[in-house]
N, C-alpha and C. Protein backbone atom coordinates (compact mmCIF):
# COMPACT_ATOMS: atom_id res chain seq x y z
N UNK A 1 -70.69 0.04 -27.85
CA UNK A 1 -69.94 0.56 -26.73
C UNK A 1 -70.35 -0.14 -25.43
N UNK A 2 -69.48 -0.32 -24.50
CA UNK A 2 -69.70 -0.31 -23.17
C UNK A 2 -70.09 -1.88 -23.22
N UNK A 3 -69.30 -2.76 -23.94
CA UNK A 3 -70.45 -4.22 -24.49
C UNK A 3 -71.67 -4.79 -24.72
N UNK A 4 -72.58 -3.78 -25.23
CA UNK A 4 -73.41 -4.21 -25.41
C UNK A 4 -73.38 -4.46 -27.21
N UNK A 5 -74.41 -5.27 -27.67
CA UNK A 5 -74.31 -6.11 -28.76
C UNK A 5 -74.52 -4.77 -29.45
N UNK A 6 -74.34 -5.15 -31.36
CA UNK A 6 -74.22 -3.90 -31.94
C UNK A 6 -75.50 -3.58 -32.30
N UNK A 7 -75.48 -2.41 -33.34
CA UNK A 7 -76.91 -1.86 -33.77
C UNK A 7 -76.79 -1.78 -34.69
N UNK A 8 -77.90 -2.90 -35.59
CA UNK A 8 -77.70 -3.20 -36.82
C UNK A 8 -78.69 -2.25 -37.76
N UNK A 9 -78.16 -1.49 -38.79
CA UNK A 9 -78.66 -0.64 -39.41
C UNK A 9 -78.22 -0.17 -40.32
N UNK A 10 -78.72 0.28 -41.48
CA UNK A 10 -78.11 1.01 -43.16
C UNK A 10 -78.07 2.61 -41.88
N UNK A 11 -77.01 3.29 -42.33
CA UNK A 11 -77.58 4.86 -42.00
C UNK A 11 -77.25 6.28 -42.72
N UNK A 12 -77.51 7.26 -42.55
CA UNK A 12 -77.37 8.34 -44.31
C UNK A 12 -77.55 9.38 -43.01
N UNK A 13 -76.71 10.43 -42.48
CA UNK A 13 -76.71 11.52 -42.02
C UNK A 13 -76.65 12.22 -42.50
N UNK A 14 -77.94 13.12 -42.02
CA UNK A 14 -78.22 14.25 -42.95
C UNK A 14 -76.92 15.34 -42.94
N UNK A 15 -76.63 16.00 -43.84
CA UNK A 15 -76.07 17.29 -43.73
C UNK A 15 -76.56 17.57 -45.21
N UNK A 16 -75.80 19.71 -44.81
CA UNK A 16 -76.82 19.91 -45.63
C UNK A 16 -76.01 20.21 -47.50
N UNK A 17 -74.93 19.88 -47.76
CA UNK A 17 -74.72 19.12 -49.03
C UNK A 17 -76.00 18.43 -49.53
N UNK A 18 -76.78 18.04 -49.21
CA UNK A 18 -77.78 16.53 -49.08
C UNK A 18 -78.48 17.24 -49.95
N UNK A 19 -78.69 18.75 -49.78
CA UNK A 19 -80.14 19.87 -49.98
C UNK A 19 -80.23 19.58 -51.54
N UNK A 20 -78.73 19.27 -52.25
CA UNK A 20 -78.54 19.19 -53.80
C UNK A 20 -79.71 17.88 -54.13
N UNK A 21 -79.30 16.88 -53.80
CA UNK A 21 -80.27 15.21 -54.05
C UNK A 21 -81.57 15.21 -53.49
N UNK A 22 -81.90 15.88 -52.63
CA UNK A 22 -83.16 15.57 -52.01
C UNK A 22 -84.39 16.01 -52.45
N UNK A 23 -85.11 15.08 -52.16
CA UNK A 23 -86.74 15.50 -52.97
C UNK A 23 -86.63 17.08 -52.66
N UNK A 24 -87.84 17.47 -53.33
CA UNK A 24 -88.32 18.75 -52.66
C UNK A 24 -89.26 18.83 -51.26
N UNK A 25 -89.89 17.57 -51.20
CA UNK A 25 -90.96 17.22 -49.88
C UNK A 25 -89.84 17.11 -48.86
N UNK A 26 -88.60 16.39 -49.12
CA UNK A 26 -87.63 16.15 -47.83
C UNK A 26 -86.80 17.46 -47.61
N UNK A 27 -86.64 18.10 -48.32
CA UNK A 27 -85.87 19.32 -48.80
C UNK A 27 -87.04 20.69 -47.47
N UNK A 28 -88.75 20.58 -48.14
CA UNK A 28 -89.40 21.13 -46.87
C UNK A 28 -89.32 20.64 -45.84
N UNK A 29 -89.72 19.07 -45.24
CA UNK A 29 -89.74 18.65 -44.23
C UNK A 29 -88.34 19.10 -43.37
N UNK A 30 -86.94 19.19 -43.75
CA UNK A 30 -86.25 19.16 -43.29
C UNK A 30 -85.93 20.99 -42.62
N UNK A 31 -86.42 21.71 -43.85
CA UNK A 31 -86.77 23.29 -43.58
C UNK A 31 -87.61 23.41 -42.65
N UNK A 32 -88.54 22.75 -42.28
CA UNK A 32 -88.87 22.95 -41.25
C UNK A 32 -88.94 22.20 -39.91
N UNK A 33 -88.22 21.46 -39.66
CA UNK A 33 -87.58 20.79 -38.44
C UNK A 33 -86.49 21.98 -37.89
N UNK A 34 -85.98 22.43 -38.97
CA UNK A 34 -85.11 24.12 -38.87
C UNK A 34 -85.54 25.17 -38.44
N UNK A 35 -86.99 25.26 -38.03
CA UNK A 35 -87.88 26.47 -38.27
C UNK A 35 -87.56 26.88 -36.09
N UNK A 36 -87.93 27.64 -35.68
CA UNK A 36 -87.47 27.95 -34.27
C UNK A 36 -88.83 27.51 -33.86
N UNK A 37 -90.33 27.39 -34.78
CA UNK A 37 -91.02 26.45 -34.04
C UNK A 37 -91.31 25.38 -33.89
N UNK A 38 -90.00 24.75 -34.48
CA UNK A 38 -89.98 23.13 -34.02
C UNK A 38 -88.76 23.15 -32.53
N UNK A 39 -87.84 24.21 -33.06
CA UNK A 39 -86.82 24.24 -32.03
C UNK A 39 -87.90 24.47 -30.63
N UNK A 40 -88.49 25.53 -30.75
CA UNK A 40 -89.42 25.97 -28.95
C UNK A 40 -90.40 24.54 -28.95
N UNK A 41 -90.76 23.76 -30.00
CA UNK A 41 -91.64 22.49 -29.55
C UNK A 41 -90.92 21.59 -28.44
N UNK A 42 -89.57 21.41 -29.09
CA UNK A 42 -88.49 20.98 -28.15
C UNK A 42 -88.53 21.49 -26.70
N UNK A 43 -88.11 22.38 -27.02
CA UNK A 43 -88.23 22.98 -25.27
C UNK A 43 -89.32 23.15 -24.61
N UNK A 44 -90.63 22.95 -24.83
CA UNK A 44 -91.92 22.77 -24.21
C UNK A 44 -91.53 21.59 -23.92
N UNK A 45 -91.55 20.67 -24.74
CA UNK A 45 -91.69 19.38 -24.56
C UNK A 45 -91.07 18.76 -23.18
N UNK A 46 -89.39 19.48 -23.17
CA UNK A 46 -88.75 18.80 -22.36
C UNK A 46 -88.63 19.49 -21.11
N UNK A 47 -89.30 20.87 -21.31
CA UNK A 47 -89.18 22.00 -19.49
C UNK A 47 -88.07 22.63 -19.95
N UNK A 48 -87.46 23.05 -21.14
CA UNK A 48 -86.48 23.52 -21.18
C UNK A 48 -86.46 25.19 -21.12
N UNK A 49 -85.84 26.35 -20.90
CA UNK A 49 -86.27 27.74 -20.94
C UNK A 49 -86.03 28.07 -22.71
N UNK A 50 -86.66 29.33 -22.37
CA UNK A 50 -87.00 29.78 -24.43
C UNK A 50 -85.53 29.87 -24.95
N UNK A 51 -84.59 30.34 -23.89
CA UNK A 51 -83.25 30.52 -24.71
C UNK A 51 -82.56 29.26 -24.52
N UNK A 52 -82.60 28.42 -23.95
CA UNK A 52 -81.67 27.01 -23.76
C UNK A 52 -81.37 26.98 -25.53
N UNK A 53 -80.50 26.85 -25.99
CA UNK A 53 -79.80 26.12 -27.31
C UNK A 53 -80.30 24.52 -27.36
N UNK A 54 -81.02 24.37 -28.60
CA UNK A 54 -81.17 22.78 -29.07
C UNK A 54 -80.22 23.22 -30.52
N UNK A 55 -79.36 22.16 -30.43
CA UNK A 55 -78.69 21.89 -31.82
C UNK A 55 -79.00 20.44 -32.22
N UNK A 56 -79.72 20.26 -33.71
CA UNK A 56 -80.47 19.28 -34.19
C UNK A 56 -79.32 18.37 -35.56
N UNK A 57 -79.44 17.42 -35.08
CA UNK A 57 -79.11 16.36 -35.92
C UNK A 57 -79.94 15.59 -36.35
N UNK A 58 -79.74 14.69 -37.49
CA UNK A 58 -80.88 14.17 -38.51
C UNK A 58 -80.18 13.20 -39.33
N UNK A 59 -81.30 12.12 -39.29
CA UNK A 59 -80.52 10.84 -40.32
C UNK A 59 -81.62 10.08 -40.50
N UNK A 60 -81.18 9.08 -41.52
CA UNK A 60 -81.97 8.09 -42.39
C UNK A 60 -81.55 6.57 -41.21
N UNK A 61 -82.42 6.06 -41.18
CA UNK A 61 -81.88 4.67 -40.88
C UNK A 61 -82.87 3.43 -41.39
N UNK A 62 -82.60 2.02 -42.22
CA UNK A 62 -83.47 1.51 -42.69
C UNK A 62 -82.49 0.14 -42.28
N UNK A 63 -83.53 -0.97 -41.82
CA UNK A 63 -83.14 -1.74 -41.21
C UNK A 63 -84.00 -3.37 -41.90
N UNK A 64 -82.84 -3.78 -42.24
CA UNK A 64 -83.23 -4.78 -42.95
C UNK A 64 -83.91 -6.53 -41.96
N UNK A 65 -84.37 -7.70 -42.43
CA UNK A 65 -84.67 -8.81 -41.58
C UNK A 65 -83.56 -8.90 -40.44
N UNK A 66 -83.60 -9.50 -39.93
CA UNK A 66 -82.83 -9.59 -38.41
C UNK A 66 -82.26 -8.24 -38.02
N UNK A 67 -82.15 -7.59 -38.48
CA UNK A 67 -81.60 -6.30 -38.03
C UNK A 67 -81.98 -5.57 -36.28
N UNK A 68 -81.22 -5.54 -35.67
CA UNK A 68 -81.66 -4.98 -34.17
C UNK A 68 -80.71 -3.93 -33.71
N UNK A 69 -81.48 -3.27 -32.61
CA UNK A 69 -80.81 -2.30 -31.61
C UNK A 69 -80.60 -2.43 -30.47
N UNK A 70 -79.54 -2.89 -29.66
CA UNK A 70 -79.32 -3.70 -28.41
C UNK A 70 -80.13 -2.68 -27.33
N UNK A 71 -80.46 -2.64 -25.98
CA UNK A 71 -80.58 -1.69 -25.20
C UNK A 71 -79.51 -1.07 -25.10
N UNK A 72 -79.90 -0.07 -24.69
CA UNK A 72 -78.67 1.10 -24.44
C UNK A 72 -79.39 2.63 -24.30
N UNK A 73 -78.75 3.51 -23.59
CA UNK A 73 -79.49 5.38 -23.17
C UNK A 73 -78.41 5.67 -24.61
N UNK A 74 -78.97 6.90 -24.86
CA UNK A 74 -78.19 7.89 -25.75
C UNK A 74 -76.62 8.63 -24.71
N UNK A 75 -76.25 9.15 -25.68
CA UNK A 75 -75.22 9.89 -25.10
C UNK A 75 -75.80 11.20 -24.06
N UNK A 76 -74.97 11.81 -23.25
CA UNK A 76 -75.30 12.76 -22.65
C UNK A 76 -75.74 13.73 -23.01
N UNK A 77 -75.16 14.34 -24.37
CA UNK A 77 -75.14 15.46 -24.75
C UNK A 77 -76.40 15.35 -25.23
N UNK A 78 -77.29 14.71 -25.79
CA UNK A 78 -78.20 14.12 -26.51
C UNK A 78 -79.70 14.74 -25.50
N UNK A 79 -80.81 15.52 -25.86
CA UNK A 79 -81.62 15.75 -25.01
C UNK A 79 -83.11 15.00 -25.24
N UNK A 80 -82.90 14.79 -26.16
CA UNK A 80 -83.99 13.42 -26.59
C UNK A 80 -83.84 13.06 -28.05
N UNK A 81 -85.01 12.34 -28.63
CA UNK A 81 -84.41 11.76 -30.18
C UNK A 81 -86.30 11.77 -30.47
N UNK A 82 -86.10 12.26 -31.68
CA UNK A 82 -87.83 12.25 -32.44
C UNK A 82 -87.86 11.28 -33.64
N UNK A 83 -88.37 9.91 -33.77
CA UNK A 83 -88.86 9.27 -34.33
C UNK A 83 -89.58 9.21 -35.31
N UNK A 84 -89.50 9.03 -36.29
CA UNK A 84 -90.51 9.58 -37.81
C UNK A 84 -90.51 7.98 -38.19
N UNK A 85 -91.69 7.57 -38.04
CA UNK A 85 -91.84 6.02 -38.84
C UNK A 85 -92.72 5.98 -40.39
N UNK A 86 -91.82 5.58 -41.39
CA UNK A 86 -92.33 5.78 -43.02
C UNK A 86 -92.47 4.97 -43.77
N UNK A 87 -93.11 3.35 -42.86
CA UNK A 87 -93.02 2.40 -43.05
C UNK A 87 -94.87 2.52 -43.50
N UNK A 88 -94.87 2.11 -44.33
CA UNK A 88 -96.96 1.80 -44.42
C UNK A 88 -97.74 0.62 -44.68
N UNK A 89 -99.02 0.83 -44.31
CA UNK A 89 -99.54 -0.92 -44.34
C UNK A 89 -99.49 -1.77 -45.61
N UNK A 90 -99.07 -1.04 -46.76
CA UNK A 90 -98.43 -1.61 -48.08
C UNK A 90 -96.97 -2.14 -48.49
N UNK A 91 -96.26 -1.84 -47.12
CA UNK A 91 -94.76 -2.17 -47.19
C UNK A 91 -94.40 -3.07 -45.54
N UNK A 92 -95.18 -2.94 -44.82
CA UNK A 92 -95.11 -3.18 -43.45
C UNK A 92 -96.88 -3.85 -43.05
N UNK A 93 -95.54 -4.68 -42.41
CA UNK A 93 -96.76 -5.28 -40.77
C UNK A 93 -96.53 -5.67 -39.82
N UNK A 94 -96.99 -4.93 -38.41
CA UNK A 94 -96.68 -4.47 -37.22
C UNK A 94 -96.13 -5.65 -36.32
N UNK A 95 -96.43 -7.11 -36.90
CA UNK A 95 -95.90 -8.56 -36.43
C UNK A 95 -94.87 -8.67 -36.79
N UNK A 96 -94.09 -7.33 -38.00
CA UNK A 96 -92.37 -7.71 -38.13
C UNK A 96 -91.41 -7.38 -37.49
N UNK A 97 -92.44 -6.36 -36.40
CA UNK A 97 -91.49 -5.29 -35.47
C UNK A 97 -90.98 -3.99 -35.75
N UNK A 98 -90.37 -3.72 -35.61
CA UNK A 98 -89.54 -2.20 -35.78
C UNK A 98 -90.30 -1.55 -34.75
N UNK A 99 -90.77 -1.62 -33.70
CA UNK A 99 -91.43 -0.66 -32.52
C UNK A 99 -89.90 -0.37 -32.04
N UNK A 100 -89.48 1.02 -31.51
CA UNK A 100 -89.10 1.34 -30.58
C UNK A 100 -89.28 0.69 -28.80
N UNK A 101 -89.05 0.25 -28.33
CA UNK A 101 -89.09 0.05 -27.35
C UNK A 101 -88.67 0.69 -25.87
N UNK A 102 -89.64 0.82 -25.01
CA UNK A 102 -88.56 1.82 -24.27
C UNK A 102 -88.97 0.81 -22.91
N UNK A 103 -87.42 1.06 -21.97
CA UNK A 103 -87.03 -0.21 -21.22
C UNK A 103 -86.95 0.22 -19.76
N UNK A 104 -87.88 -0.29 -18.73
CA UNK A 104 -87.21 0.32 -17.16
C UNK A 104 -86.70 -0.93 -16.80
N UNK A 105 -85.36 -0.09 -16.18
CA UNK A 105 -84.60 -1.35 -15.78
C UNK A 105 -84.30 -0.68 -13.96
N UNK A 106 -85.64 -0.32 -13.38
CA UNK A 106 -85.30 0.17 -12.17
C UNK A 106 -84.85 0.77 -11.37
N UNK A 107 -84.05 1.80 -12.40
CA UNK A 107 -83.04 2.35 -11.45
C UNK A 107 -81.50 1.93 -11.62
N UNK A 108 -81.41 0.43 -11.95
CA UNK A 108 -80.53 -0.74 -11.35
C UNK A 108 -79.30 -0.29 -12.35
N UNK A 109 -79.42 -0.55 -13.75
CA UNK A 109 -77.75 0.06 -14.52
C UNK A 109 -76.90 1.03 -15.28
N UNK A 110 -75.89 1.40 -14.66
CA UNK A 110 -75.61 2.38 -14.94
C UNK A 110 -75.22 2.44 -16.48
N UNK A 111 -75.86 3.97 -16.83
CA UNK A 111 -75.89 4.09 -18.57
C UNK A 111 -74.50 3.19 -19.70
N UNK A 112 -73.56 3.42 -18.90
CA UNK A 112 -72.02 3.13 -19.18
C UNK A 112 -72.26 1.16 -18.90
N UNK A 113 -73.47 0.78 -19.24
CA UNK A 113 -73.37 -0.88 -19.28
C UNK A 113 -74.00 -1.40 -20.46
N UNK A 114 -74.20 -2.83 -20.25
CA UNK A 114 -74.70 -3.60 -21.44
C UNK A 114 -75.81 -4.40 -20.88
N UNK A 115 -77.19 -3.85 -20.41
CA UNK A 115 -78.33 -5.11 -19.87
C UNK A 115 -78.46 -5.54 -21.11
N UNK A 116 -78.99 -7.22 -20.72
CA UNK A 116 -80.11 -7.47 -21.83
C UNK A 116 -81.70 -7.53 -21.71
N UNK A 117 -82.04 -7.65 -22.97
CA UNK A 117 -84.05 -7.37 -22.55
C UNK A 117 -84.16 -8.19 -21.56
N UNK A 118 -83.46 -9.24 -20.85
CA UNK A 118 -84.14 -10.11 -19.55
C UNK A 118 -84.01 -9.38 -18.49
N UNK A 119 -83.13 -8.26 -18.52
CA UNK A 119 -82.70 -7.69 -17.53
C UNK A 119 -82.87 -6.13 -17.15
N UNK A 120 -84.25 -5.79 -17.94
CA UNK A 120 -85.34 -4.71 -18.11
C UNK A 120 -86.32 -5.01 -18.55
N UNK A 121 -87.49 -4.37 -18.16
CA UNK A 121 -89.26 -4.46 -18.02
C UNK A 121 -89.18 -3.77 -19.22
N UNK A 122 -90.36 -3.98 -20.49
CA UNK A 122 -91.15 -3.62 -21.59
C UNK A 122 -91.85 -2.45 -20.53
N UNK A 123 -91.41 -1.26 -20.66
CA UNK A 123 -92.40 -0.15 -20.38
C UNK A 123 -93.47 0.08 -21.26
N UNK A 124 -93.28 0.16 -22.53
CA UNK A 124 -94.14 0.49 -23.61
C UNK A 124 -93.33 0.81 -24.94
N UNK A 125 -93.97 0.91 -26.18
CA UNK A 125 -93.77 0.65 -27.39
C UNK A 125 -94.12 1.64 -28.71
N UNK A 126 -93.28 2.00 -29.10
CA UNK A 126 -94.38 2.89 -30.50
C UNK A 126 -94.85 2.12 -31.36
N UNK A 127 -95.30 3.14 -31.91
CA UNK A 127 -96.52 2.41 -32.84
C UNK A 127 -95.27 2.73 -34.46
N UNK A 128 -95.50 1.44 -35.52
CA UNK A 128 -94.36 2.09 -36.63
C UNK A 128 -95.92 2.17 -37.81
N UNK A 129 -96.95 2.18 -37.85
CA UNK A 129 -97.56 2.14 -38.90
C UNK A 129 -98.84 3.64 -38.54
N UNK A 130 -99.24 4.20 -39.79
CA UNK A 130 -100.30 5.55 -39.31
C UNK A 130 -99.73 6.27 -39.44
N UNK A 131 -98.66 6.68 -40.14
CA UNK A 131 -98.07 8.28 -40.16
C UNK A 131 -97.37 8.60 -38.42
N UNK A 132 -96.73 7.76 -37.50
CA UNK A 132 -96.55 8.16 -36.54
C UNK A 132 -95.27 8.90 -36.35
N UNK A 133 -95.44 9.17 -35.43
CA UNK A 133 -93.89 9.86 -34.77
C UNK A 133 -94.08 9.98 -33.24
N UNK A 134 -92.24 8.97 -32.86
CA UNK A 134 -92.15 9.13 -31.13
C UNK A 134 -90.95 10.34 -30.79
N UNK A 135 -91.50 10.45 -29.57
CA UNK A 135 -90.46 11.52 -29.12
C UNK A 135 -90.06 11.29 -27.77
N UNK A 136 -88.96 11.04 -27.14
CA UNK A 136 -88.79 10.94 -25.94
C UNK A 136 -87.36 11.47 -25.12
N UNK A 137 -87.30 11.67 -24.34
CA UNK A 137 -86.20 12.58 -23.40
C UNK A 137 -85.24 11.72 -23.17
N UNK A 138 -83.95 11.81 -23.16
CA UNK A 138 -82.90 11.62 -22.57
C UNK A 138 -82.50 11.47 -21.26
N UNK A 139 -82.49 10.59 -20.56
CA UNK A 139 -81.92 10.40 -19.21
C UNK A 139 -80.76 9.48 -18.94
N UNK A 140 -80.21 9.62 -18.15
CA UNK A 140 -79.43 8.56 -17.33
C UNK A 140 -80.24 6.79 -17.52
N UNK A 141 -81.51 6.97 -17.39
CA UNK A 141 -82.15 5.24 -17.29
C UNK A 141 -83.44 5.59 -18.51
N UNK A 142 -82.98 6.36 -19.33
CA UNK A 142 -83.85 6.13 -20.46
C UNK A 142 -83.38 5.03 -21.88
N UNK A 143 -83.47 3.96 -20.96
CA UNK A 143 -82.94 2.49 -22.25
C UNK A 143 -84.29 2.12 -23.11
N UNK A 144 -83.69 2.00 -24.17
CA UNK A 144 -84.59 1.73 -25.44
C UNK A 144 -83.86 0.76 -26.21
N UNK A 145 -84.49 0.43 -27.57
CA UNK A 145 -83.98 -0.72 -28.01
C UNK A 145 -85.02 -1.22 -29.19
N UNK A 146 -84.32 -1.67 -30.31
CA UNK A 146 -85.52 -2.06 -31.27
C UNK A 146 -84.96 -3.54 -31.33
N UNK A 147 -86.22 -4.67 -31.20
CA UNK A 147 -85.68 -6.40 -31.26
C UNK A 147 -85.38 -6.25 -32.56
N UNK A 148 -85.00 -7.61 -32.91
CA UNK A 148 -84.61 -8.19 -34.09
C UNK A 148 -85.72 -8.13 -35.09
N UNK A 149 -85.82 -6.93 -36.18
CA UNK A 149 -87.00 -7.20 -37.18
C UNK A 149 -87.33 -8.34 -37.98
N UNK A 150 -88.68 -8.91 -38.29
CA UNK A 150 -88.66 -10.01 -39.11
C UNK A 150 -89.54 -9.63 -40.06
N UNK A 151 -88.77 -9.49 -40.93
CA UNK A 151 -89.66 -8.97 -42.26
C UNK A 151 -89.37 -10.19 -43.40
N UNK A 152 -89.94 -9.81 -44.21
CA UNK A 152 -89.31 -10.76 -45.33
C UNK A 152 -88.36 -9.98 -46.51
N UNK A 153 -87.51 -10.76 -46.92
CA UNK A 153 -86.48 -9.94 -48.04
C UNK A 153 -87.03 -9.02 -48.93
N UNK A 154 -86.11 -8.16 -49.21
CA UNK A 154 -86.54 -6.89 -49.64
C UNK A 154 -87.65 -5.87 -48.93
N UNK A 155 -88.09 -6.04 -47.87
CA UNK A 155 -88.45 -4.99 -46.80
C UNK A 155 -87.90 -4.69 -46.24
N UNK A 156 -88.05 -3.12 -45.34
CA UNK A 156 -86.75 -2.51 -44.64
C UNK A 156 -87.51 -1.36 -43.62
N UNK A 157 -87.57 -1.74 -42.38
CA UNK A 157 -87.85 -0.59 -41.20
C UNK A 157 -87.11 0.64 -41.72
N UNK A 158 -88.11 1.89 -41.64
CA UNK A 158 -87.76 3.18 -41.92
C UNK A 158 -87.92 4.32 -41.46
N UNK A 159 -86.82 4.77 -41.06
CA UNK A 159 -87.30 6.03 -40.17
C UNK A 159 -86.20 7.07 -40.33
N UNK A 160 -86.84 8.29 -39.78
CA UNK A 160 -86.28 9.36 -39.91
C UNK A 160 -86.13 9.85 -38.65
N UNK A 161 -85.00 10.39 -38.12
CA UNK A 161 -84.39 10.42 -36.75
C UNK A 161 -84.08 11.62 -36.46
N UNK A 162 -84.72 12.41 -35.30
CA UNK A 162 -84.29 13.75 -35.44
C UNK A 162 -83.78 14.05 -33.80
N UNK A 163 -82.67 14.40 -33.62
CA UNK A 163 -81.78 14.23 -32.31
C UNK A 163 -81.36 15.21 -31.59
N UNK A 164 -81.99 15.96 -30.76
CA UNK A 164 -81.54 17.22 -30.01
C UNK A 164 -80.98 17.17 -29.37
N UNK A 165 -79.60 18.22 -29.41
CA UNK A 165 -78.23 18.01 -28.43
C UNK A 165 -78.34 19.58 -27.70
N UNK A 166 -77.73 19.21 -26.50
CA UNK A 166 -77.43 20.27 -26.09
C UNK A 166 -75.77 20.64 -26.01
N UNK A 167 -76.02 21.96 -25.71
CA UNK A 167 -74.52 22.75 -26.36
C UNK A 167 -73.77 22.54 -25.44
N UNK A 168 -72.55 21.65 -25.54
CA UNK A 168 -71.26 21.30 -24.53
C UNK A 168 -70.09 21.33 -25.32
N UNK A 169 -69.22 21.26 -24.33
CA UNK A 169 -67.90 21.70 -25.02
C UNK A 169 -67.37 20.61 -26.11
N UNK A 170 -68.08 19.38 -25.83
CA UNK A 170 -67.96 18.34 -27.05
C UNK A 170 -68.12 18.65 -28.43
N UNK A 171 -69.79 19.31 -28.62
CA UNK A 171 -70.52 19.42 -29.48
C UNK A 171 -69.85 21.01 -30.21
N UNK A 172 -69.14 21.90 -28.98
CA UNK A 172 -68.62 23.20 -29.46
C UNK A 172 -67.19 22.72 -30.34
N UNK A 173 -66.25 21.82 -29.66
CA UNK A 173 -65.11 21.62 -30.23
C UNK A 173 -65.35 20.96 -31.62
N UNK A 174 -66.63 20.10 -31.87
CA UNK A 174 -66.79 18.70 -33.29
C UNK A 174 -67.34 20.07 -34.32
N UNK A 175 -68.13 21.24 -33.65
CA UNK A 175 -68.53 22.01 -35.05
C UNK A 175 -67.09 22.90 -35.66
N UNK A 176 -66.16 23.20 -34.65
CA UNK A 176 -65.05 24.01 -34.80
C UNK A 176 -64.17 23.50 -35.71
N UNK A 177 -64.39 21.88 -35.84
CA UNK A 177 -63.56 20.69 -36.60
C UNK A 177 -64.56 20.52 -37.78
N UNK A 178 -65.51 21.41 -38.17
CA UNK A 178 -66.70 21.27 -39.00
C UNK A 178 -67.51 19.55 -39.30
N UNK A 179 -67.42 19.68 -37.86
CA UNK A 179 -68.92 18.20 -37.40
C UNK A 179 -69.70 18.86 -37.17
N UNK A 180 -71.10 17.78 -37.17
CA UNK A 180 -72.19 18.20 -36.82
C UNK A 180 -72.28 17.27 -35.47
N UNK A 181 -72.77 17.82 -34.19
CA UNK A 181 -73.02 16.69 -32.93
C UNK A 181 -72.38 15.61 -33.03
N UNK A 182 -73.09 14.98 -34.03
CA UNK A 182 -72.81 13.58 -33.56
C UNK A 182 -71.71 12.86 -33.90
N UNK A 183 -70.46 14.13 -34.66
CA UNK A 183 -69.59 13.80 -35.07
C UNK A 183 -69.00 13.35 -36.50
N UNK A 184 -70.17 13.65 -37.17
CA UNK A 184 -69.85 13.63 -39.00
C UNK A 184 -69.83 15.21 -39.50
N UNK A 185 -68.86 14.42 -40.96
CA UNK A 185 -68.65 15.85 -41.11
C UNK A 185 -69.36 16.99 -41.81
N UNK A 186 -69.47 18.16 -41.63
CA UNK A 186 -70.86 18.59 -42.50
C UNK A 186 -70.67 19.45 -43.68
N UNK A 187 -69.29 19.09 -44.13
CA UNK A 187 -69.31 19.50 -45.27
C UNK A 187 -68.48 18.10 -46.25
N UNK A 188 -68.91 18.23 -47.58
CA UNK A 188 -68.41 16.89 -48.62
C UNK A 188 -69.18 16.89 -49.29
N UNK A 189 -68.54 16.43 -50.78
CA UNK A 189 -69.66 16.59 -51.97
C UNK A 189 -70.55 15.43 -51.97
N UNK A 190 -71.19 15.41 -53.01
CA UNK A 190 -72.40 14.59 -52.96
C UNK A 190 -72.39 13.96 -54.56
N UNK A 191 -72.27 13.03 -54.62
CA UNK A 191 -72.53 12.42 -55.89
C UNK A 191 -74.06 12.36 -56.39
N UNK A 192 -74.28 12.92 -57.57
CA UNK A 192 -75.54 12.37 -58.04
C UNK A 192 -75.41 11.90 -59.10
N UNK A 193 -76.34 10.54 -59.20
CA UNK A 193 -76.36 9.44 -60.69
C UNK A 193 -77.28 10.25 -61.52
């Protein structure tokens, strides 16, 4: 959107059809990202009050050699995005990339553009190896961006993406049309081999 280059990525949105295929470890993990004390972690996190509504979205994304994420802020509705990296020092190494990146570009462009990395400062970086997880807020000049990974074939950046929206008439009309936020649909069967 808005011309900036695309975002190259495999991706698998969660819904909860999914509950049929999924491990039992992803099946808990995901039960409890559901739990209201991950929801109030949210709202500590971001200054939000105990009743503010977070509605949570969730997806797979695995990103193969050259694969990148141009800069760019999230959508509005969007109140930050939590990072799960499941990459380990047996499948990964930290010289192939996949850091998150998060970008100040001064003040200077408005969300609705396309900078490139020459045209925003490296604020700082996550870490993708250690069991980590990033979490960060949503703003108007919160640009992020993952470079071009260089892995070698058959490796794949991996993460698990967990996306708190807040409740607008967008997000009210896409569940009424049975979406979830971000606009997929949350009901459809599920094939299993």
């Amino acid at each position: 959107a808005h011309g900036q280059a695309s975002h190259d990525r495999l991706a698998l949105q969660y819904r909860p059809a999914l509950e049929k295929v999924l491990a039992p470890s992803w099946r808990n993990f995901i039960h409890e990202l559901h739990s209201d004390d991950y929801q109030d972690f949210w709202r500590e996190m971001l200054g939000l009050t105990p009743r503010t509504p977070v509605i949570l979205t969730m997806h797979w994304h695995y990103a193969p050699s050259g694969a990148s994420i141009s800069p760019h802020t999230d959508a509005r509705r969007k109140i930050g995005s939590h990072i799960f990296y499941f990459n380990t020092p047996e499948d990964w190494e930290e010289a192939w990339g996949g850091q998150t990146l998060v970008l100040d570009d001064g003040g200077k462009w408005p969300r609705h553009s396309a900078p490139v990395y020459t045209d925003l400062r490296e604020a700082g970086a996550s870490q993708v190896l250690g069991n980590r997880s990033f979490l960060f807020a949503q703003t108007d000049h919160s640009w992020h961006a993952v470079k071009a990974v260089q892995c070698p074939s058959g490796h794949l950046r991996k993460v698990f993406i967990v996306v708190a929206n807040r409740l607008t008439p967008q997000v009210i009309w896409r569940r009424v049309r049975g979406k979830d936020a971000d606009g997929y649909r949350l009901a459809g069967g599920v094939q299993k081999n």
